[in-house]
N, C-alpha and C. Protein backbone atom coordinates (compact mmCIF):
# COMPACT_ATOMS: atom_id res chain seq x y z
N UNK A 1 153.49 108.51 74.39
CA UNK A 1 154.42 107.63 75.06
C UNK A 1 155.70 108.40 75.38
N UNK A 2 156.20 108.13 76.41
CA UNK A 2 157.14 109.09 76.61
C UNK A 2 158.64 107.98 76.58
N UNK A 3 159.63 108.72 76.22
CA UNK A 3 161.48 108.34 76.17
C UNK A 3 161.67 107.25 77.49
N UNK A 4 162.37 106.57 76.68
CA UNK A 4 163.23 106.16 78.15
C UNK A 4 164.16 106.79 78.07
N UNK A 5 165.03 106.79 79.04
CA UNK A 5 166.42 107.58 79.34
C UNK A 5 167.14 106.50 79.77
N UNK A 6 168.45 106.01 79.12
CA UNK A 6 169.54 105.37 79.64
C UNK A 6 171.00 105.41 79.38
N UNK A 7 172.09 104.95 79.93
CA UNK A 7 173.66 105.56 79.49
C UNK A 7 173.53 104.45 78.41
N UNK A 8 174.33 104.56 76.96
CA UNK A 8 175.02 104.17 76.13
C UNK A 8 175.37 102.72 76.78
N UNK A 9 175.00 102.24 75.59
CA UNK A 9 176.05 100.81 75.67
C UNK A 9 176.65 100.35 74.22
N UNK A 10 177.63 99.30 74.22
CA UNK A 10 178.65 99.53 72.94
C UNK A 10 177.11 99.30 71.99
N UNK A 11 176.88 98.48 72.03
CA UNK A 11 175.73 98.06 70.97
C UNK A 11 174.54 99.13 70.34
N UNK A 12 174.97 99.84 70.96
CA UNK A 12 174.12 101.03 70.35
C UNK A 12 174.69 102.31 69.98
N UNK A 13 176.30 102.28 69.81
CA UNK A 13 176.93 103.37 68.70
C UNK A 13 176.97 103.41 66.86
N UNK A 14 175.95 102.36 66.07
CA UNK A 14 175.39 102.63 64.82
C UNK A 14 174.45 103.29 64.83
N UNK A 15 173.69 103.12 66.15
CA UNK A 15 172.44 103.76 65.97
C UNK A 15 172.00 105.49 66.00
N UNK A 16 173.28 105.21 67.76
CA UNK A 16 173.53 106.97 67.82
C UNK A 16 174.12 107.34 66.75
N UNK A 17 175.22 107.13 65.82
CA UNK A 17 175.61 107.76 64.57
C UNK A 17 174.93 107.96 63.39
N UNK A 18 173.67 107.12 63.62
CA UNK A 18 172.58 107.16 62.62
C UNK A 18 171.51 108.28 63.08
N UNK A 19 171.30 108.47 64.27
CA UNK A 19 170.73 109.82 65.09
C UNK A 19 171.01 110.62 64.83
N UNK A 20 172.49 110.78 65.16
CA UNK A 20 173.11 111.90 64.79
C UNK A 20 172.56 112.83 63.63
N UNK A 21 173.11 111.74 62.80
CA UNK A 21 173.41 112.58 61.48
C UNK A 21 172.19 112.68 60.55
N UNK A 22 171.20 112.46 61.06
CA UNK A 22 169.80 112.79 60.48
C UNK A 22 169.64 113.77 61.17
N UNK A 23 169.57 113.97 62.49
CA UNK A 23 169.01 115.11 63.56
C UNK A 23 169.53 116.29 62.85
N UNK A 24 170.52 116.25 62.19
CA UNK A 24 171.36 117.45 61.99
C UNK A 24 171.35 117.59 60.23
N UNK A 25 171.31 117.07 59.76
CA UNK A 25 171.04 116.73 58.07
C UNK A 25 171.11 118.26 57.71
N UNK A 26 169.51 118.80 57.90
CA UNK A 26 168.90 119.63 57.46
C UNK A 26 169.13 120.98 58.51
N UNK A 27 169.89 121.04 59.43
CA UNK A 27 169.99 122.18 60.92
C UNK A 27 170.80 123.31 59.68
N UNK A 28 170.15 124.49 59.72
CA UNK A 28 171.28 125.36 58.70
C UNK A 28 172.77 125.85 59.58
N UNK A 29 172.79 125.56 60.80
CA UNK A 29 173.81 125.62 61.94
C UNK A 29 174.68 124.97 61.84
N UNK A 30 174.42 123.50 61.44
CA UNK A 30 174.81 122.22 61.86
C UNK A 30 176.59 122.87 61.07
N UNK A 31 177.54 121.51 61.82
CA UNK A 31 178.45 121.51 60.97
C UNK A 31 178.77 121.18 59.71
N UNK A 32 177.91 119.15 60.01
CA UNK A 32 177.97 118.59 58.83
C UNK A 32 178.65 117.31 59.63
N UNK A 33 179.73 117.61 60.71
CA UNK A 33 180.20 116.62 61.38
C UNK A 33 180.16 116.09 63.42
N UNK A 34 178.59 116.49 62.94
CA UNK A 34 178.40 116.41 64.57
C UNK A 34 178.20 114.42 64.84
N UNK A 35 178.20 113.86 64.26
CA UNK A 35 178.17 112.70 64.06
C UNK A 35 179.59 112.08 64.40
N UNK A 36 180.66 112.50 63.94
CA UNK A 36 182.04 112.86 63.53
C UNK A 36 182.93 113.06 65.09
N UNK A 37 181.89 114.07 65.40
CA UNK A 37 182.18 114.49 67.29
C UNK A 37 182.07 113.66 67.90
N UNK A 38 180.99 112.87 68.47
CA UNK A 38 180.45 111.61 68.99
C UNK A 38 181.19 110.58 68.86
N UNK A 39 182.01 110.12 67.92
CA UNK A 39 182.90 109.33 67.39
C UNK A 39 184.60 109.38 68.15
N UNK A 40 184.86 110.78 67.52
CA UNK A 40 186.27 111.12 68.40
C UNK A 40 186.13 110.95 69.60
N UNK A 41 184.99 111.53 69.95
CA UNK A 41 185.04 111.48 71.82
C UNK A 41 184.92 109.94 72.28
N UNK A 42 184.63 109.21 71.67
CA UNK A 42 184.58 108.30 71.98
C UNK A 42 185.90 107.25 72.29
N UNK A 43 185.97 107.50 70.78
CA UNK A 43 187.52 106.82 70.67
C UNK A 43 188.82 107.41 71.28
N UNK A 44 188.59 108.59 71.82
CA UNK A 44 189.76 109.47 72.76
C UNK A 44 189.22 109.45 74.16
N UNK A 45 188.54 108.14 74.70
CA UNK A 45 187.88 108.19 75.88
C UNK A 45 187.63 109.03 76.59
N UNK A 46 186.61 109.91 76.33
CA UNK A 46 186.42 111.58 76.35
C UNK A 46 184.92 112.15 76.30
N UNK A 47 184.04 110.98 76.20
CA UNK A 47 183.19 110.51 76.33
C UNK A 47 182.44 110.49 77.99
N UNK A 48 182.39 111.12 78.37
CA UNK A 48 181.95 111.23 80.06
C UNK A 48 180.92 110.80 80.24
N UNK A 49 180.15 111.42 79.56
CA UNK A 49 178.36 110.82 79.98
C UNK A 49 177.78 110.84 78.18
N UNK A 50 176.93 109.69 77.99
CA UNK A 50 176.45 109.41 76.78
C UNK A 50 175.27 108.71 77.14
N UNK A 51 173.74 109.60 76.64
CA UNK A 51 172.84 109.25 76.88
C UNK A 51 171.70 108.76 75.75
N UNK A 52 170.78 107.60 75.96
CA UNK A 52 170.41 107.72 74.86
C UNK A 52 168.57 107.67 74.85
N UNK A 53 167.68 108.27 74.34
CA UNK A 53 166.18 108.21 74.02
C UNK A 53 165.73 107.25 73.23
N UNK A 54 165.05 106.14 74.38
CA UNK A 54 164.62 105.36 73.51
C UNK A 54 162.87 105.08 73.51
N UNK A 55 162.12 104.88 72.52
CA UNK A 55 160.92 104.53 72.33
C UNK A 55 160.69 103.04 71.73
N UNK A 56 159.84 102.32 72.31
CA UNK A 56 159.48 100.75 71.90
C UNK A 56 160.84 100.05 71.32
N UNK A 57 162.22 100.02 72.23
CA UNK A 57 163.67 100.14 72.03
C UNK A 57 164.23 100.70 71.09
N UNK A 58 163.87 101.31 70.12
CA UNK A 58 164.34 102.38 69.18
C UNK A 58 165.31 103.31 70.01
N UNK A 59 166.21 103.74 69.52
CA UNK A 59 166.92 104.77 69.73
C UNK A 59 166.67 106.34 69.57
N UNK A 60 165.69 106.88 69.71
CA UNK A 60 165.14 108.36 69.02
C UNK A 60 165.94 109.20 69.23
N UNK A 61 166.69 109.20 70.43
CA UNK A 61 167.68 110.99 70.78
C UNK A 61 169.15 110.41 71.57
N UNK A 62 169.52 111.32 71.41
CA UNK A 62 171.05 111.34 71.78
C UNK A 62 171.75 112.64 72.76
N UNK A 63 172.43 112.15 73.88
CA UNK A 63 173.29 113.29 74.71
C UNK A 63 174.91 113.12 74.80
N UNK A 64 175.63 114.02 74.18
CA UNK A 64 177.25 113.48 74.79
C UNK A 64 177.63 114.67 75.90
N UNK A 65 178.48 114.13 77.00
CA UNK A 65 179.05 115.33 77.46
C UNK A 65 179.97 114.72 77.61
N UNK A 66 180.97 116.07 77.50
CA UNK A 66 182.74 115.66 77.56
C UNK A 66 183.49 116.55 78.53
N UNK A 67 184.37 116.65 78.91
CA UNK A 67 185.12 117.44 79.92
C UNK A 67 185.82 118.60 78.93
N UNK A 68 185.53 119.76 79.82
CA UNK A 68 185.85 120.91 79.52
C UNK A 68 187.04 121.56 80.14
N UNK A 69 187.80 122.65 79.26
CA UNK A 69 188.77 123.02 80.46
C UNK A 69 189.17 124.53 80.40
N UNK A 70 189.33 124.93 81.81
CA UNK A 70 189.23 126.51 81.54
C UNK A 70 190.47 127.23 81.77
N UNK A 71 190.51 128.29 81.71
CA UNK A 71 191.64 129.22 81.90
C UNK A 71 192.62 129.12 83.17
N UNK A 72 191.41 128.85 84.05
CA UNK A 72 191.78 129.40 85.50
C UNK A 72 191.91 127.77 86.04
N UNK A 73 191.99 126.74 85.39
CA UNK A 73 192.18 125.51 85.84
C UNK A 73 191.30 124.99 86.65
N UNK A 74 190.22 125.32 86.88
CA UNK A 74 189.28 125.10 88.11
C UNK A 74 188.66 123.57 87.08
N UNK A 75 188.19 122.50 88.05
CA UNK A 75 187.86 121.60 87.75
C UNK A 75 186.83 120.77 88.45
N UNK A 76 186.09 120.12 87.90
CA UNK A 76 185.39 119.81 86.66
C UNK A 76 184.26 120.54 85.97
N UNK A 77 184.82 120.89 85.13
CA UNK A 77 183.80 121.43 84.08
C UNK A 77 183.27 120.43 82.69
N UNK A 78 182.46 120.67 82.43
CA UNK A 78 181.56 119.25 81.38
C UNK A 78 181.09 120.62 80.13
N UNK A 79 180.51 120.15 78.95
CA UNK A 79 180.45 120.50 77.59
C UNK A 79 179.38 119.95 77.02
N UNK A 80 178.11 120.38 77.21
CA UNK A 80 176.73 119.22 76.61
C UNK A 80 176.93 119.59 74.91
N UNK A 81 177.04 118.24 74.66
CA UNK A 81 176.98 118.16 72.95
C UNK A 81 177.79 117.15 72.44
N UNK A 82 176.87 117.09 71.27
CA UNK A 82 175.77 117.45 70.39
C UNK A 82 174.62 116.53 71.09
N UNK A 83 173.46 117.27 71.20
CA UNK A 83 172.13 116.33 71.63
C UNK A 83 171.73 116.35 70.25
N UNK A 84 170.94 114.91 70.15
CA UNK A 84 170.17 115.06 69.00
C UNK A 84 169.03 114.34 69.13
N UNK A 85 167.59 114.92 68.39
CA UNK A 85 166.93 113.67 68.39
C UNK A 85 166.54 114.12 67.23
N UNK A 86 165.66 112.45 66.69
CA UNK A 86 164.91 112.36 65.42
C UNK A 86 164.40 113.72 64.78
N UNK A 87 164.30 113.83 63.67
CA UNK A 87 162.91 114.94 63.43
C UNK A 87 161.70 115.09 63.46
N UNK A 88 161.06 113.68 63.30
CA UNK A 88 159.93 113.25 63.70
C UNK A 88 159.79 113.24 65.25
N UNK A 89 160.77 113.33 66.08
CA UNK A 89 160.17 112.99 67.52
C UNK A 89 161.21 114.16 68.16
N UNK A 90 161.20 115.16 67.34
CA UNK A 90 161.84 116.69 68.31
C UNK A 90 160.32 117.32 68.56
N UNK A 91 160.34 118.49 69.10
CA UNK A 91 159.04 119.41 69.90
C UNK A 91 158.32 117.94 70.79
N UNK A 92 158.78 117.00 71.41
CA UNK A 92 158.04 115.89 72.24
C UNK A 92 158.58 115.53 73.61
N UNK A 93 159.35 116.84 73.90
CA UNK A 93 160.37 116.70 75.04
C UNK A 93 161.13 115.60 75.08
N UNK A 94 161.97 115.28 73.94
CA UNK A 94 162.33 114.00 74.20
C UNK A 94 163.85 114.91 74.67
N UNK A 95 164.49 116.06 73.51
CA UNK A 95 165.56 116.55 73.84
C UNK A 95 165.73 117.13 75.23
N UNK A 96 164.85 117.94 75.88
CA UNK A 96 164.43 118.21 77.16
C UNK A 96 164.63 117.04 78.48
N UNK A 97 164.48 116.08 78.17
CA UNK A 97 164.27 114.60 78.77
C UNK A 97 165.87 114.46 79.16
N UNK A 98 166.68 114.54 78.15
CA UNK A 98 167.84 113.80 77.36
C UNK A 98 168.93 115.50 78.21
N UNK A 99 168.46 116.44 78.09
CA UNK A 99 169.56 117.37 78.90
C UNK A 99 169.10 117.33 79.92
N UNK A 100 167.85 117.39 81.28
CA UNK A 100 167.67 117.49 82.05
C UNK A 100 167.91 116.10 83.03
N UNK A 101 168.37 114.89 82.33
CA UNK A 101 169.11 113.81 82.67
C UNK A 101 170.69 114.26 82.90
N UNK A 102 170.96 114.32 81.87
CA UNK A 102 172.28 114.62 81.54
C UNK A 102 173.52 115.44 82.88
N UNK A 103 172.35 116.45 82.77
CA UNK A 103 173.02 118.12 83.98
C UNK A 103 172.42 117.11 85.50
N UNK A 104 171.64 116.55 85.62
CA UNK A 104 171.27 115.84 87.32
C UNK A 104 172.81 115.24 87.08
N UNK A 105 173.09 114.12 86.16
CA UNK A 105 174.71 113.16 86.22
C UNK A 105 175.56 114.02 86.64
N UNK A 106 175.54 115.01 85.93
CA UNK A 106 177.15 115.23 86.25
C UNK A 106 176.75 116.56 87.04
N UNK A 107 176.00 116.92 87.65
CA UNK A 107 175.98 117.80 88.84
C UNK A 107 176.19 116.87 90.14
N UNK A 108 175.67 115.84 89.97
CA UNK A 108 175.90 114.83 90.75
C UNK A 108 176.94 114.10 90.98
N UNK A 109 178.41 114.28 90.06
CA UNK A 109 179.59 113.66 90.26
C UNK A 109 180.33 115.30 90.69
N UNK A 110 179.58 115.91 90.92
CA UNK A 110 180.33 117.23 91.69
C UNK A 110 180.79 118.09 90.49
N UNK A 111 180.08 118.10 89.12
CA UNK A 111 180.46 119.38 88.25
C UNK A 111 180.09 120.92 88.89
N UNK A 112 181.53 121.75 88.73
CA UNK A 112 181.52 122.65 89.01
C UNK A 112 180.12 123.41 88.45
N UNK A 113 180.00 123.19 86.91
CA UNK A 113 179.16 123.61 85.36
C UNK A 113 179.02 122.82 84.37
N UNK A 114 178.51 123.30 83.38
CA UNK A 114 178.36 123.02 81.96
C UNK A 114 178.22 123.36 81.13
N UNK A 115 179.18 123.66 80.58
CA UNK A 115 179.19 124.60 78.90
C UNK A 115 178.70 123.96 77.56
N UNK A 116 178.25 125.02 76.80
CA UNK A 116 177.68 124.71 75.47
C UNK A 116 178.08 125.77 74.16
N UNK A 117 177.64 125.65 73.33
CA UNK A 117 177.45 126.36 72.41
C UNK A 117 175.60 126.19 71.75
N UNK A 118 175.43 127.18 71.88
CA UNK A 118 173.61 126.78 71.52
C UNK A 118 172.79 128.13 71.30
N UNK A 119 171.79 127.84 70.89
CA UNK A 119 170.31 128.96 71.21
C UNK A 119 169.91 129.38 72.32
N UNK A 120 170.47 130.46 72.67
CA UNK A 120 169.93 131.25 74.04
C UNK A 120 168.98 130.83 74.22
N UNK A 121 167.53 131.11 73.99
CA UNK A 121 166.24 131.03 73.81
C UNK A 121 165.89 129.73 74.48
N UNK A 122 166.50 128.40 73.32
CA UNK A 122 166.30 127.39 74.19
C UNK A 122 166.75 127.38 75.49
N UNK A 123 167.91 127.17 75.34
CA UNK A 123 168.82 126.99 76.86
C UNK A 123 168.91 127.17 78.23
N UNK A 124 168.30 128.67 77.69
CA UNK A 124 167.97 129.08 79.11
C UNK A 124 166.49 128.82 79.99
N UNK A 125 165.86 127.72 79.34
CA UNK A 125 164.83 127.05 80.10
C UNK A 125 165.39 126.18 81.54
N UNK A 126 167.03 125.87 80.84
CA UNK A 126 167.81 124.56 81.35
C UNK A 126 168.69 125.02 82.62
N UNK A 127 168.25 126.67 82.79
CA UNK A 127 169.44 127.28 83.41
C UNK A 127 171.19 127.81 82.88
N UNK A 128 171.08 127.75 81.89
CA UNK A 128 172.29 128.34 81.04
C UNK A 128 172.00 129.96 80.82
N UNK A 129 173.21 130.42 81.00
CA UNK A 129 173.20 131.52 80.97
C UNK A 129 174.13 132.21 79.84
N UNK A 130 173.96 133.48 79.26
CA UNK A 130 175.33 133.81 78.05
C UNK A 130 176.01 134.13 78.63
N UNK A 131 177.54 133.75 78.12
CA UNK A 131 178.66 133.83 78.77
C UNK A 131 179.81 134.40 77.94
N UNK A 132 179.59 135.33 77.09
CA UNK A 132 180.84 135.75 76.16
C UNK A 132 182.13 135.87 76.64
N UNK A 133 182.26 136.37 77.47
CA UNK A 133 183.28 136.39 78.12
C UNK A 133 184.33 135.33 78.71
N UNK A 134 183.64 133.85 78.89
CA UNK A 134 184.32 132.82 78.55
C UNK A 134 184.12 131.83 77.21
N UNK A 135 183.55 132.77 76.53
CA UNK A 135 183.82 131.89 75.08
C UNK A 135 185.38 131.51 74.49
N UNK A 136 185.69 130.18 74.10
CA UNK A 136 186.28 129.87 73.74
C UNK A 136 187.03 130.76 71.99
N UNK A 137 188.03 130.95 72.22
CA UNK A 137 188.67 131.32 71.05
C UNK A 137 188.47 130.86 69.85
N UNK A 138 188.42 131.92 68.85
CA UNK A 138 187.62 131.31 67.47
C UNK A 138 186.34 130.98 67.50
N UNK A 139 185.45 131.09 68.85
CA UNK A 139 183.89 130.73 68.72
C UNK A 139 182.95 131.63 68.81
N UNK A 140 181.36 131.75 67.89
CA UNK A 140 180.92 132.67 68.01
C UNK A 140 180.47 133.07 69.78
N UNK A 141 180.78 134.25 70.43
CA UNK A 141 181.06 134.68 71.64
C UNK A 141 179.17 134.67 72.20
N UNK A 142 178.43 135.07 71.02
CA UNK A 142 176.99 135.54 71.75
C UNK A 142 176.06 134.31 71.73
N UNK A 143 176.66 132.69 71.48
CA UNK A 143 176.38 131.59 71.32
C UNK A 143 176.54 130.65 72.40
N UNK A 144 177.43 131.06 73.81
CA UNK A 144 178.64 130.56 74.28
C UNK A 144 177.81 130.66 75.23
N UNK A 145 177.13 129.68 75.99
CA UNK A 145 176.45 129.65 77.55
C UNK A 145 177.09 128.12 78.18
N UNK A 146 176.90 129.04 79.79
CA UNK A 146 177.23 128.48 80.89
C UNK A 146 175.98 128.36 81.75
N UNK A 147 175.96 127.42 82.76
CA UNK A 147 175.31 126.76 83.94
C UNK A 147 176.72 126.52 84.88
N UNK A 148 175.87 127.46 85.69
CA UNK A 148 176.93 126.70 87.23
C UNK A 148 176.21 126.20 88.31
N UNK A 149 176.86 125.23 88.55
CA UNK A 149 176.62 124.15 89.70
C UNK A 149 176.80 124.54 91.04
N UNK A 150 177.56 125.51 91.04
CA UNK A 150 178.25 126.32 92.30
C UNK A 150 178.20 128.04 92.11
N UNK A 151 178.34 128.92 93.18
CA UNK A 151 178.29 130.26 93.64
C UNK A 151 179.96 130.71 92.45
N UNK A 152 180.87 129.66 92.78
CA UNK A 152 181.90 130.38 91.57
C UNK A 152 181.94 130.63 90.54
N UNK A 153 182.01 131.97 90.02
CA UNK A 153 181.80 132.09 88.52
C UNK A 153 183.75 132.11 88.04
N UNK A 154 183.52 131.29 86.86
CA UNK A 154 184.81 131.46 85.98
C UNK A 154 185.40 132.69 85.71
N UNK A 155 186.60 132.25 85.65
CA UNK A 155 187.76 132.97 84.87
C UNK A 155 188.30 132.45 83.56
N UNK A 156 188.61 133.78 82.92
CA UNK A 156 188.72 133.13 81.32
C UNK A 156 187.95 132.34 80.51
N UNK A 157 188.87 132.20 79.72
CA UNK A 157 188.23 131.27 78.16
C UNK A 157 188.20 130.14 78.49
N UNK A 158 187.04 129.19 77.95
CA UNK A 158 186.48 127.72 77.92
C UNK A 158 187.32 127.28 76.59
N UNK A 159 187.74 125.85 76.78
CA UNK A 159 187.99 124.96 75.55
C UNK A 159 187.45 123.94 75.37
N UNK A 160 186.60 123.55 74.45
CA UNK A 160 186.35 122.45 74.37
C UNK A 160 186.81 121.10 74.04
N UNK A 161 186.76 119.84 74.43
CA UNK A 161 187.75 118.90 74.27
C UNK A 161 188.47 118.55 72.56
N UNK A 162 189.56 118.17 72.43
CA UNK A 162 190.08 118.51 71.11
C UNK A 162 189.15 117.25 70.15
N UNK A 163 188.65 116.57 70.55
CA UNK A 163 187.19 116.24 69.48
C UNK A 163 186.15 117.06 68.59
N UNK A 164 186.20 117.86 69.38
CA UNK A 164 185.15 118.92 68.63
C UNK A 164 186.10 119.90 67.29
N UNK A 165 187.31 119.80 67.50
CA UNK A 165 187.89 120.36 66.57
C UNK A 165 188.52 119.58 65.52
N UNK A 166 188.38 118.54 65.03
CA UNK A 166 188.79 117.45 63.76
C UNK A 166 189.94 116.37 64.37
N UNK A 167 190.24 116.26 63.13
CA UNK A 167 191.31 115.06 63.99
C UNK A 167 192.86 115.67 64.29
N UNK A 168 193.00 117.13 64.39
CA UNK A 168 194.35 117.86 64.55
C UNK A 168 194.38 117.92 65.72
C-alpha cells in the first residue's frame, strides 16, 4: 500500500511529534531534539511547507521545510528537515515520497534551492549535491548539500533558521 502525501493540519501536530521522536530515538546522528525543531518552527511561523505520510489515516512520515538564508542575500532559499518516518515503514519509499513532494512545492513557489544537512549517499538520488563551501558555520562542512532550482550557484555560508539552534 503506498503513503498518502498531504500538507499538515493543526490536528495532526501530536502525531508528527510522536513521529518524530521515534524516527530518531535510536539514529546514532540524531540530536535528541529533532522533535524540538518541528515545534520551534512552528511556533516562530517558520514552518513553510509541512508534510505528512499517511497509511489507513495513520500518520507514518514527516517533512518540514523552513526558509534559509545566505550570505549573498539571494532569495528564496528553503532547508529540508527533519524528515522522518516510522521504523517499521522506512526502506518503503515512504521518506522518498515525502522529499520528492516536498522539492516539486517549493520549486514551484519559485525556490531558488534547498539545503540540508544529510547522507551524501542518500541525497544525492534527490539531486543534492556537497556543498562545503556553503556550509553553515559551526556545521559539519562534508554533510552540507545543496539542490539548485536555477543555473545560479551561491555565494557564501548558508544559515539555517534560528529553530534549529535551541531556543537562543
Amino acid at each position: 500500500m503506498q503513503a498518502l502525501i498531504r500538507k499538515e493540519v493543526d490536528n495532526d501536530q501530536a502525531a508528527i511529534r510522536s513521529v518524530t521522536e521515534i524516527a530518531f530515538r535510536d539514529m546514532p546522528y540524531a540530536g535528541g531534539d529533532e522533535q524540538d525543531v518541528v515545534d520551534r518552527l512552528r511556533s516562530r511561523k517558520a514552518l513553510s511547507l509541512s508534510l505528512v505520510a499517511t497509511l489507513d489515516h495513520d500518520i507514518v512520515g514527516h517533512i518540514a521545510f523552513s526558509p534559509a538564508r545566505i550570505a549573498d542575500n539571494t532569495w528564496p532559499w528553503f532547508a529540508l528537515g527533519p524528515v522522518s518516518v516510522l521504523p517499521e515503514r522506512q526502506r518503503r519509499g515512504v521518506g522518498s515520497a515525502l522529499i520528492a513532494a516536498g522539492l516539486a512545492d517549493i520549486e514551484q513557489r519559485g525556490a531558488l534551492g534547498c539545503i540540508l544537512m544529510g547522507n551524501p549517499d542518500y541525497y544525492r538520488r534527490f539531486g543534492f549535491e556537497l556543498a562545503p563551501a556553503n556550509a553553515p558555520d559551526g556545521e559539519p562542512a562534508e554533510y552540507f548539500m545543496l539542490k539548485l532550482f536555477t543555473a545560479t550557484r551561491p555565494t557564501g555560508a548558508f544559515r539555517f533558521h534560528e529553530a534549529f539552534y535551541g531556543d537562543g
